[in-house]
Protein backbone atom coordinates (compact mmCIF):
# COMPACT_ATOMS: atom_id res chain seq x y z
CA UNK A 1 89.59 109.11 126.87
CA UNK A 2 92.87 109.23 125.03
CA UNK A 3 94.16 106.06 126.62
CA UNK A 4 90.84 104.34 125.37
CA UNK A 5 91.24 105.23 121.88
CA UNK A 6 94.44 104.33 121.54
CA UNK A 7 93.66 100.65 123.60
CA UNK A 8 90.82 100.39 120.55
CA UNK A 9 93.11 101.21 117.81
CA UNK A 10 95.57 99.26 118.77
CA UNK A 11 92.96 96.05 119.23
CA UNK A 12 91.51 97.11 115.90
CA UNK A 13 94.95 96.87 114.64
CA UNK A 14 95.63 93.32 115.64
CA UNK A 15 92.72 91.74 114.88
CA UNK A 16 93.38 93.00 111.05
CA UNK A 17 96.92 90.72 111.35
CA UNK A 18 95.55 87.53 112.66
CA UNK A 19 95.88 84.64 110.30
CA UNK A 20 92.21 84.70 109.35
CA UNK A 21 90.61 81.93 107.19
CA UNK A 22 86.95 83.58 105.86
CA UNK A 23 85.07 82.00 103.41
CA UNK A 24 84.68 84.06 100.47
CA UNK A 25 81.62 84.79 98.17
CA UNK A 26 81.96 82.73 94.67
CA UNK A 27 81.05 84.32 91.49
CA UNK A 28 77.77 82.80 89.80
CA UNK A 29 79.16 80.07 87.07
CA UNK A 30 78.01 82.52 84.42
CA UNK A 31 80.56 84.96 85.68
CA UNK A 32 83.10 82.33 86.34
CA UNK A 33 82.84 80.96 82.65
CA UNK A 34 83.61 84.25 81.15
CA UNK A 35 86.30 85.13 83.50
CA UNK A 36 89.63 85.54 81.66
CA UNK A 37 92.83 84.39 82.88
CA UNK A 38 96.46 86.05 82.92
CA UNK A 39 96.75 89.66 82.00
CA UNK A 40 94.96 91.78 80.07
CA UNK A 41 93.98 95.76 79.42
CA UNK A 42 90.84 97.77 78.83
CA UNK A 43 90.24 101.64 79.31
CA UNK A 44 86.70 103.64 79.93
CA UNK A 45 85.92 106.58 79.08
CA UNK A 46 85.39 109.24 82.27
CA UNK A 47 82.30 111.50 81.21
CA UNK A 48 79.85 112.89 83.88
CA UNK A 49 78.42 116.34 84.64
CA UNK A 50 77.48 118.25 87.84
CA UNK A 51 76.17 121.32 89.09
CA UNK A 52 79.03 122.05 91.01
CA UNK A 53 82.33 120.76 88.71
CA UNK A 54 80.35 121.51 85.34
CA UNK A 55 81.41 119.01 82.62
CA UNK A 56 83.78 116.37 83.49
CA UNK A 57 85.74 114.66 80.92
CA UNK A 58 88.91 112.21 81.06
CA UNK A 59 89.82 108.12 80.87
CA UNK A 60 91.51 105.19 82.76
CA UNK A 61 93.47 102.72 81.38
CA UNK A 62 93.79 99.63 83.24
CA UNK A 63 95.75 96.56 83.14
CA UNK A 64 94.21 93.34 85.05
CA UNK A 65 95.70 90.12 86.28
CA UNK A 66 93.01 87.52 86.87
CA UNK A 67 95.62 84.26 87.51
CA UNK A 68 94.77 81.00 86.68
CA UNK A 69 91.41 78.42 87.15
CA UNK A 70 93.75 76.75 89.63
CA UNK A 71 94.48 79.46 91.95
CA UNK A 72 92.88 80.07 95.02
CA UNK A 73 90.10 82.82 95.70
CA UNK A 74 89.87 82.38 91.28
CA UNK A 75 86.58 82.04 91.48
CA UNK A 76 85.84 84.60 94.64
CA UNK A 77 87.20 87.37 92.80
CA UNK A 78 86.31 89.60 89.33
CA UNK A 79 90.68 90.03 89.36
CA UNK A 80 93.55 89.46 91.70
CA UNK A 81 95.23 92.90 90.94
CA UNK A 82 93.87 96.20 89.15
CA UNK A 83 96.21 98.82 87.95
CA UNK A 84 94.43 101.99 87.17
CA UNK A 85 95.98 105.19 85.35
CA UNK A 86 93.64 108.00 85.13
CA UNK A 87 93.39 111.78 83.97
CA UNK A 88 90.17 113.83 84.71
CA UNK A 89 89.47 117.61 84.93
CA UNK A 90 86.30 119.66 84.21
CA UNK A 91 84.96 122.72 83.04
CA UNK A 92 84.65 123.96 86.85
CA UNK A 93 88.26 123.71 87.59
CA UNK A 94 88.53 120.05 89.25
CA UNK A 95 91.16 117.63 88.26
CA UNK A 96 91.91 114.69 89.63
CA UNK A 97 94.54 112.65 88.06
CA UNK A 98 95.48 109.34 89.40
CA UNK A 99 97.28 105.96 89.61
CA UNK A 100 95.84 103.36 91.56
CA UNK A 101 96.72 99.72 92.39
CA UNK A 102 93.90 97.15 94.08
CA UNK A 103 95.04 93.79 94.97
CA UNK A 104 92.27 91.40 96.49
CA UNK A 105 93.24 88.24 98.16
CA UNK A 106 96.57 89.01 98.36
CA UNK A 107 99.20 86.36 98.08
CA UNK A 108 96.32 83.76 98.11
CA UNK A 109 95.16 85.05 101.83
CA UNK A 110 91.88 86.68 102.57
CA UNK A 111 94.03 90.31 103.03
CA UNK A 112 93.48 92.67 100.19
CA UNK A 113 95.55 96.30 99.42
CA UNK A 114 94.37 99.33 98.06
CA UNK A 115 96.86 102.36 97.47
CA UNK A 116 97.17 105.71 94.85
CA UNK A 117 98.96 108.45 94.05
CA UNK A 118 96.71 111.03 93.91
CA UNK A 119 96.98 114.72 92.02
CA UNK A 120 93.89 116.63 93.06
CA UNK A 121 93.09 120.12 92.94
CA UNK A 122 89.44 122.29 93.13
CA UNK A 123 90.00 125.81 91.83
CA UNK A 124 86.81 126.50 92.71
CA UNK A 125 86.26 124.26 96.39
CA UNK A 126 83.17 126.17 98.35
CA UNK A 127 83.81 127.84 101.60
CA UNK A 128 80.52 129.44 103.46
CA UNK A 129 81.56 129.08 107.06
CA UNK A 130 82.63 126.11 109.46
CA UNK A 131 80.04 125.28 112.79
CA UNK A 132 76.74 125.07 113.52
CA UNK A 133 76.08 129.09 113.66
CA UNK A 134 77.28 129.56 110.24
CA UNK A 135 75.23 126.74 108.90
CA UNK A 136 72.18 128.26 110.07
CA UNK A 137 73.21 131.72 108.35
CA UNK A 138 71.37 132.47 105.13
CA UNK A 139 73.72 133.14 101.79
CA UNK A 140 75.10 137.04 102.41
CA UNK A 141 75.77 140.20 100.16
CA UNK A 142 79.39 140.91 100.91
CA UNK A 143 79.16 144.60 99.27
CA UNK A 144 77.07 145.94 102.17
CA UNK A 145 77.33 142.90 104.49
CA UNK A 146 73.61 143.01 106.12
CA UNK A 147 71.57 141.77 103.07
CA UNK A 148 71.07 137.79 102.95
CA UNK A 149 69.43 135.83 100.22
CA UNK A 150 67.21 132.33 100.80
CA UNK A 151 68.20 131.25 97.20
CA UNK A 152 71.50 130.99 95.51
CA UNK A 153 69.81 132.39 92.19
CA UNK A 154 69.02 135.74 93.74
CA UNK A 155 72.69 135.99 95.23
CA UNK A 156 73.71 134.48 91.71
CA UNK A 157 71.78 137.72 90.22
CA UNK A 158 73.69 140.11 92.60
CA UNK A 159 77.19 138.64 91.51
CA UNK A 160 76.40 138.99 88.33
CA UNK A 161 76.23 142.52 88.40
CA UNK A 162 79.12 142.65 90.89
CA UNK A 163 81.47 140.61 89.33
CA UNK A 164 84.22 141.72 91.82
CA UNK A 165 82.49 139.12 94.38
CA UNK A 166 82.72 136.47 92.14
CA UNK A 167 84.87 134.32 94.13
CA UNK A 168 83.57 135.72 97.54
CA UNK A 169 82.46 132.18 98.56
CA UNK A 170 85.32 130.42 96.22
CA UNK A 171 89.14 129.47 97.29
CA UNK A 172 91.92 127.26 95.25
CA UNK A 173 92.61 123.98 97.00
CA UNK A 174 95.44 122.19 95.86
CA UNK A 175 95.86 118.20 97.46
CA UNK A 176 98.49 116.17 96.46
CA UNK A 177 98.49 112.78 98.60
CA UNK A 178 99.18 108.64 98.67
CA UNK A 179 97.03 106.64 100.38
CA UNK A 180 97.62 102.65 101.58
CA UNK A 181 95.31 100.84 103.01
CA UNK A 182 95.13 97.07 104.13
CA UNK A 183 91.95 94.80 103.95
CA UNK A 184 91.02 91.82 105.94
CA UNK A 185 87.90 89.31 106.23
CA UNK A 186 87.32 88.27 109.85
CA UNK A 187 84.27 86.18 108.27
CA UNK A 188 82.49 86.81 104.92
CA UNK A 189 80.50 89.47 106.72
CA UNK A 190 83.12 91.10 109.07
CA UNK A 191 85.88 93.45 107.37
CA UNK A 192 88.91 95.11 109.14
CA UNK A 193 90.68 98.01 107.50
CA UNK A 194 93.67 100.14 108.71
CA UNK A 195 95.85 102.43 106.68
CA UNK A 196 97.34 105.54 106.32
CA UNK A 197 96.68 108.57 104.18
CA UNK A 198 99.76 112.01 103.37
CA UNK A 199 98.81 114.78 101.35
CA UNK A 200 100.54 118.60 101.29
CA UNK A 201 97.61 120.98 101.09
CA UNK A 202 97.98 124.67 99.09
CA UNK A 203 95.48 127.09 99.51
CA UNK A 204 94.95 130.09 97.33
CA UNK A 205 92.48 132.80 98.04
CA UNK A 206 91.14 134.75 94.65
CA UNK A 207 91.32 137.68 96.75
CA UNK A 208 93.42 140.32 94.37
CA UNK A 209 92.98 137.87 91.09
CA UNK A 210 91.76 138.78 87.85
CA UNK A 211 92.20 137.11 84.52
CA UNK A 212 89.66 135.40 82.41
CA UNK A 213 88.09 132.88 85.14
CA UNK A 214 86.78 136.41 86.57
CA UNK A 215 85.92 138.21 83.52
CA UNK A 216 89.30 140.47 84.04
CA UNK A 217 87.87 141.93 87.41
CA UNK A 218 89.86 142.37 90.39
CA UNK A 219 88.12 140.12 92.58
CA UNK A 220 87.77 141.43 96.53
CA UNK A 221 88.42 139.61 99.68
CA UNK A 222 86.92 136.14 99.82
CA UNK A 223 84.94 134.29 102.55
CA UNK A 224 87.95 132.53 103.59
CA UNK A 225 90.12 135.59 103.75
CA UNK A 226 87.72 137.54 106.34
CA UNK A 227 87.06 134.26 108.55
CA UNK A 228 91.13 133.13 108.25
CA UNK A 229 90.53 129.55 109.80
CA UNK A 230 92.61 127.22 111.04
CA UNK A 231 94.46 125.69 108.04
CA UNK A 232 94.19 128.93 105.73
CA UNK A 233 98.04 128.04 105.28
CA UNK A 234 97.49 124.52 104.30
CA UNK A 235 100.79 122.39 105.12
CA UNK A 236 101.26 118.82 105.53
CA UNK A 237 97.89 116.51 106.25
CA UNK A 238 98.78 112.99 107.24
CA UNK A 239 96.74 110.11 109.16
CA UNK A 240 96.10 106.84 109.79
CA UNK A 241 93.20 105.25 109.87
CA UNK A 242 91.65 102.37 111.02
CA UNK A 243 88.25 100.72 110.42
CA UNK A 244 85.56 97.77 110.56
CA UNK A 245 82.59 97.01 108.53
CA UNK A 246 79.49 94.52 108.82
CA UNK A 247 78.50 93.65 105.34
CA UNK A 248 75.71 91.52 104.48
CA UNK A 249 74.82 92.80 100.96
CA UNK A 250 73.80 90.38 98.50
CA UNK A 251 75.29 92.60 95.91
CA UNK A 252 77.28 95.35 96.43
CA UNK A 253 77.08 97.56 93.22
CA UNK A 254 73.42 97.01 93.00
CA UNK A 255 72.27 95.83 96.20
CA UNK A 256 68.45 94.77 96.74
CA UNK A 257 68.38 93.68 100.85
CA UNK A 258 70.55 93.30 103.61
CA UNK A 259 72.50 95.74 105.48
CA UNK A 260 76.09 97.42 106.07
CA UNK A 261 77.49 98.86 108.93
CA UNK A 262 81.15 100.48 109.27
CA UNK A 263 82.72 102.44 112.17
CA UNK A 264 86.48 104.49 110.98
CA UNK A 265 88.95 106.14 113.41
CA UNK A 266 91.10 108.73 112.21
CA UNK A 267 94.24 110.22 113.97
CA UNK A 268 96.60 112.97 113.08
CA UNK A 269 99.24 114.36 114.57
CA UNK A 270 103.00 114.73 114.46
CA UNK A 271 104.27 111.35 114.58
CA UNK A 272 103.03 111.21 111.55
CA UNK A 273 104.55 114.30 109.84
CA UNK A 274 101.46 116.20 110.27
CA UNK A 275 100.97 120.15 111.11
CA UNK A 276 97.71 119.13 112.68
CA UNK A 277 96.38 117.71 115.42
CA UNK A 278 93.45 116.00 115.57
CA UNK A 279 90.75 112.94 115.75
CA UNK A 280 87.80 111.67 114.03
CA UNK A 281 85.08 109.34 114.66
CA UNK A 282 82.80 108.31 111.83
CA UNK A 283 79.48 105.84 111.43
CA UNK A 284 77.80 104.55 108.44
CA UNK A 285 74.33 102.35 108.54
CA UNK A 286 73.35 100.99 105.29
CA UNK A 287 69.92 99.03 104.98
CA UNK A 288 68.29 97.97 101.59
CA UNK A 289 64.94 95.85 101.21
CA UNK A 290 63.07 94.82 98.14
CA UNK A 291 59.01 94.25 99.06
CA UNK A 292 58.57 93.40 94.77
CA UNK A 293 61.26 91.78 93.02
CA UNK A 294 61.16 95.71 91.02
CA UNK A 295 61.57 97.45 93.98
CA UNK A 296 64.33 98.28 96.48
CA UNK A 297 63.77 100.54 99.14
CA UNK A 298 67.38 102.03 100.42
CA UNK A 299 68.44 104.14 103.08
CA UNK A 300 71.39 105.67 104.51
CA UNK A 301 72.68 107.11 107.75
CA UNK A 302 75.94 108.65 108.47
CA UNK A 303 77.73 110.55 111.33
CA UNK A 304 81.41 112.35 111.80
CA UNK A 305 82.92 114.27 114.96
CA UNK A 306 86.05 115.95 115.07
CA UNK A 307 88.02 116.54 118.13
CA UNK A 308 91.23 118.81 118.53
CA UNK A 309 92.94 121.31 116.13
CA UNK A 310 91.22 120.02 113.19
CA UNK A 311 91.78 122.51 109.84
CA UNK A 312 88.61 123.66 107.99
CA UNK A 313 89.32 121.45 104.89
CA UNK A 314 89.23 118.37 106.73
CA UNK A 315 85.77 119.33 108.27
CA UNK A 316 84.51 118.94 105.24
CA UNK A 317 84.60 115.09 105.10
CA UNK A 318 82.94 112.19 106.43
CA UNK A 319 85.51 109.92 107.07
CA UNK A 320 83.47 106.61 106.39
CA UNK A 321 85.49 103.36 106.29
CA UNK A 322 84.41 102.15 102.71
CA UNK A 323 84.96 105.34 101.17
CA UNK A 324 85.50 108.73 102.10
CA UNK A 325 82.70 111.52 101.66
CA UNK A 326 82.41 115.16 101.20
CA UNK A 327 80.36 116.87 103.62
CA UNK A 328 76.99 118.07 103.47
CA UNK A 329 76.21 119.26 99.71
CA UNK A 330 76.23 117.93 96.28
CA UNK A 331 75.43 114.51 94.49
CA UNK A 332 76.78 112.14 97.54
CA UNK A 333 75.00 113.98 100.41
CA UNK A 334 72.60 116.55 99.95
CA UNK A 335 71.77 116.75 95.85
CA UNK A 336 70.02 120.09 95.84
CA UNK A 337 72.94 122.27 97.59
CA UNK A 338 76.21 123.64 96.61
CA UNK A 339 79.02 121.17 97.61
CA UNK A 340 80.52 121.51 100.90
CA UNK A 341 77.54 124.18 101.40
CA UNK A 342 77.44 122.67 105.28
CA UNK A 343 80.93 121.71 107.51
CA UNK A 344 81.59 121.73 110.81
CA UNK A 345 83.39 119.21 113.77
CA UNK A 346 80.12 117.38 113.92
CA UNK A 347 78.14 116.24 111.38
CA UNK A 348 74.87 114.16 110.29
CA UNK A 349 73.29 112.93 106.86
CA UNK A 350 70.28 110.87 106.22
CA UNK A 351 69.33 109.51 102.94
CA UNK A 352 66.17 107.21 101.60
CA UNK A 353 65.53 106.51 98.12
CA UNK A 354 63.47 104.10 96.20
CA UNK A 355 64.59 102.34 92.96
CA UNK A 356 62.02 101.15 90.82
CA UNK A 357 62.89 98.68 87.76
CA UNK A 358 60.27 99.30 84.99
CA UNK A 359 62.49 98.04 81.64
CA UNK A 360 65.49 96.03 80.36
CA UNK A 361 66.54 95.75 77.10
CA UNK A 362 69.62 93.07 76.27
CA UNK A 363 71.22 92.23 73.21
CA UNK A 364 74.83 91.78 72.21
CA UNK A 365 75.96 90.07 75.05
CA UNK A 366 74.71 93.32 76.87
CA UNK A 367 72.31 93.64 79.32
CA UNK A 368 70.55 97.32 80.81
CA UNK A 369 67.91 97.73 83.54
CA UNK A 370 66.31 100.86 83.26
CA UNK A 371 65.37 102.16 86.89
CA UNK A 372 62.91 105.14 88.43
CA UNK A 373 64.65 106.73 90.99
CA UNK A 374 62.82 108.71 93.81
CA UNK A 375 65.50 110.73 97.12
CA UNK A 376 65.05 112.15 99.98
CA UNK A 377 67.61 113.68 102.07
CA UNK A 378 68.78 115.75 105.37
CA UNK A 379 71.73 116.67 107.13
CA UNK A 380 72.77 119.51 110.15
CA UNK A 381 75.93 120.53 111.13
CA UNK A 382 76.52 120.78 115.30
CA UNK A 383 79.86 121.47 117.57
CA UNK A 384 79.87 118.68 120.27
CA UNK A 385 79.94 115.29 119.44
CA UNK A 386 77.07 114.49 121.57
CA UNK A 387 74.66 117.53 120.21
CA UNK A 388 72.76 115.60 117.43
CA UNK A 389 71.64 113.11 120.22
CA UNK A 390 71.06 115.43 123.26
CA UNK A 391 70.23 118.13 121.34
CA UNK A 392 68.99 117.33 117.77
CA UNK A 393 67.45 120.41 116.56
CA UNK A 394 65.12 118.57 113.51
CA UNK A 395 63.42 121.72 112.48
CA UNK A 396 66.77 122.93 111.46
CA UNK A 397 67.83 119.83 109.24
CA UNK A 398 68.89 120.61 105.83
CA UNK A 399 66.18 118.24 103.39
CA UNK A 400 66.41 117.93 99.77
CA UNK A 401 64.08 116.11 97.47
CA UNK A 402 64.09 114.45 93.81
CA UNK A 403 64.93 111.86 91.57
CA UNK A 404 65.97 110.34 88.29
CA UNK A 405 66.91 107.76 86.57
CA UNK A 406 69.15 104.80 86.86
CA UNK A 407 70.43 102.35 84.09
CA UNK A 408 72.63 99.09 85.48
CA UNK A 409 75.22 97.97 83.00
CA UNK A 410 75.27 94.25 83.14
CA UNK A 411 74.91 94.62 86.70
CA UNK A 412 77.92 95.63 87.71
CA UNK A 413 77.86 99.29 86.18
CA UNK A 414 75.78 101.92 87.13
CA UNK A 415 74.89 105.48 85.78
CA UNK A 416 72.28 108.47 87.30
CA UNK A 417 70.72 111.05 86.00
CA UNK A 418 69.27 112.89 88.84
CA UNK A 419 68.02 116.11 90.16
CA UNK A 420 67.96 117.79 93.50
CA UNK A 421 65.88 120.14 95.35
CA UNK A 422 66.32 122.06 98.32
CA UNK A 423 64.83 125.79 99.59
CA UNK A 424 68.07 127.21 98.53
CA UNK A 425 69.20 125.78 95.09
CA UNK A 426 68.70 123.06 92.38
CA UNK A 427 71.53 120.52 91.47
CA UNK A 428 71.90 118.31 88.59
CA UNK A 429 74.49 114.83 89.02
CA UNK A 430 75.11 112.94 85.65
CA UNK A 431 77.50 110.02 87.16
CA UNK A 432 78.69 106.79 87.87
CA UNK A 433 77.21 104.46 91.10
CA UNK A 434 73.87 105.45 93.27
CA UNK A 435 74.28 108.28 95.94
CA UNK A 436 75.42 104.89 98.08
């Protein structure tokens, strides 16, 4: 099995260094004919809220470099390199500073780069429990350690009278990490990725804390403390990564048919400086169809298996090749649970919305479609990679339900409002893009 993966990666990893000559998209002429050339800055403004992180606030400055009319790929790309500088923190105790560099077509060739430097830390990351047992277990009183709760509000009402367990199901995670990853277009459809990713993870229990994030109680052993998983030490996280992706969108940040497809292998071990051992499979299906010119139906499937001596932080992720994805909870999975409320080796999510254009107002060289948004959701948690197929379990899916509303920026920018409900909790996202 080994020797097979390794065969694949290694194909994977020479198809993405073959002299390729794709085709590439063009922008529409009323793009092209406001496209600037040379260099030039802008900045936005980072503001979004969420149940989980509370208020987030922050900016990015960026510096662009669009080239010349004459160059190749000018008038395939929105810019030939992006240069990103960004600080962002909430109320919740997330920050996630960054500098990031994006360099499509790369030397006039269909490769593109994307790397960062990355300062990330959660003061407040969730841990209930890794596997498919946990998972199933309802939300527990950890001052007499029987009692369980269906809701979060009625454990929420427990802790707030027993503010000594206010971190019970709470841990610091601090990630540091670079990232570099390189592109390539096999066709206009077919993408290649591989890269590599390093981060030193610190992990801090609240266990023995007090101060004002806990009211000046001494909080008691956490979650993490009793269950001591592999990784409660943290230490050095490296991989590598490689990937392809089927893309026949017409529009990626506002897609209204086709489909996308992406497989991602991840490997770590300690050729590449890690203190871990382990693999990762991971599957995305995208599919998006438009019966009324108003209305796109969209749905999404995704899938992750871990093999090996994988830490409990990393089970936490689906490892997709367009973007990596925490696990099952919050606005990009389940909207309606705590993030990271599910994790485990194996791991399945299911979302179908429908986005419904009922306005648009334009004016000042601006344009805004105002969109209806309707979700669904679902997601499990299993321990072999083949369970979710030979053993499925639907009744015990995970479902959430809601909706929102979504305004498109001249196209290219979009912002939710939208709620979540599951039979546990409620959560709010205020934020930038769709779910996916």
């Amino acid at each position: 099995m080994k020797k097979c993966l390794v065969v694949c990666l290694a194909f994977v990893m020479a198809l993405a260094f073959l002299p390729l000559g794709a085709q590439a998209a063009k922008l529409s002429e009323d793009t092209l004919a406001k496209k600037k050339e040379g260099w030039y800055p802008t900045g936005l403004p980072l503001v979004n809220f969420s149940s989980d992180d509370g208020f987030g606030y922050g900016a990015r400055v960026y510096m662009y470099y669009n080239g010349s009319k004459e160059d190749p790929y000018f008038d395939s790309t929105p810019y030939f390199m992006q240069l990103y500088a960004q600080y962002y923190a909430t109320t919740n105790g997330v920050s996630y500073h960054e500098l990031n560099l994006d360099m499509p077509y790369l030397a006039g060739s269909t490769f593109r780069i994307k790397s960062a430097l990355v300062l990330n830390r959660d003061r407040n990351a969730n841990y209930f429990g890794r596997g498919a047992d946990a998972a199933q277990q309802k939300i527990l009183n950890p001052l007499d350690g029987t009692t369980t709760y269906s809701n979060y509000s009625d454990y929420q009402d427990f802790i707030d009278d027993h503010k000594e367990y206010m971190k019970f199901y709470k841990y610091d995670i601090n990630k540091p990490k670079g990232y570099f990853y390189l592109f390539s277009n096999v066709t206009e459809e077919l993408k290649l990725m591989i890269g590599a990713e390093f981060k030193k993870i610190g992990i801090h229990s609240w266990a023995g804390e007090s101060g004002k994030e806990v009211d000046h109680v001494l909080q008691q052993p956490t979650a993490l403390d009793l269950d001591n998983p592999l990784g409660r030490d943290g230490g050095w996280t490296n991989y590598a990564r490689a990937g392809i992706g089927y893309d026949t969108r017409d529009f990626e940040p506002d897609p209204k048919k086709g489909y996308y497809l992406d497989y991602c292998f991840e490997v770590s071990n300690g050729a590449l400086g890690s203190e871990y051992d382990f693999t990762k499979h991971n599957v995305q299906a995208m599919y998006f169809l438009s019966p009324l010119n108003s209305l796109t139906f969209a749905f999404r499937a995704g899938y992750t298996t871990a093999a090996n001596d994988i830490p409990f932080y990393e089970q936490d992720w689906f490892g997709f090749a367009l973007e990596r994805r925490q696990g099952l909870g919050g606005n990009r999975t389940l909207l309606g649970y705590k993030k990271g409320r599910f994790a485990g080796k194996t791991m399945t999510v299911g979302n179908a919305e429908a986005r419904w254009q009922f306005g648009e107002l334009t004016g000042a060289g601006q344009r805004f479609g105002f969109k209806l948004i309707g979700l669904a959701a679902a997601g499990n948690v299993f321990d072999e990679a083949g369970d979710p197929f030979t053993d499925p379990r639907f009744d015990e899916y995970f479902t959430t339900f809601g909706g929102g509303l979504a305004i498109a920026w001249n196209l290219n920018t979009i912002v939710h409002f939208l709620y979540g409900v599951s039979k546990e909790d409620t959560g709010i996202s205020i934020d930038f893009n769709y779910t996916f």
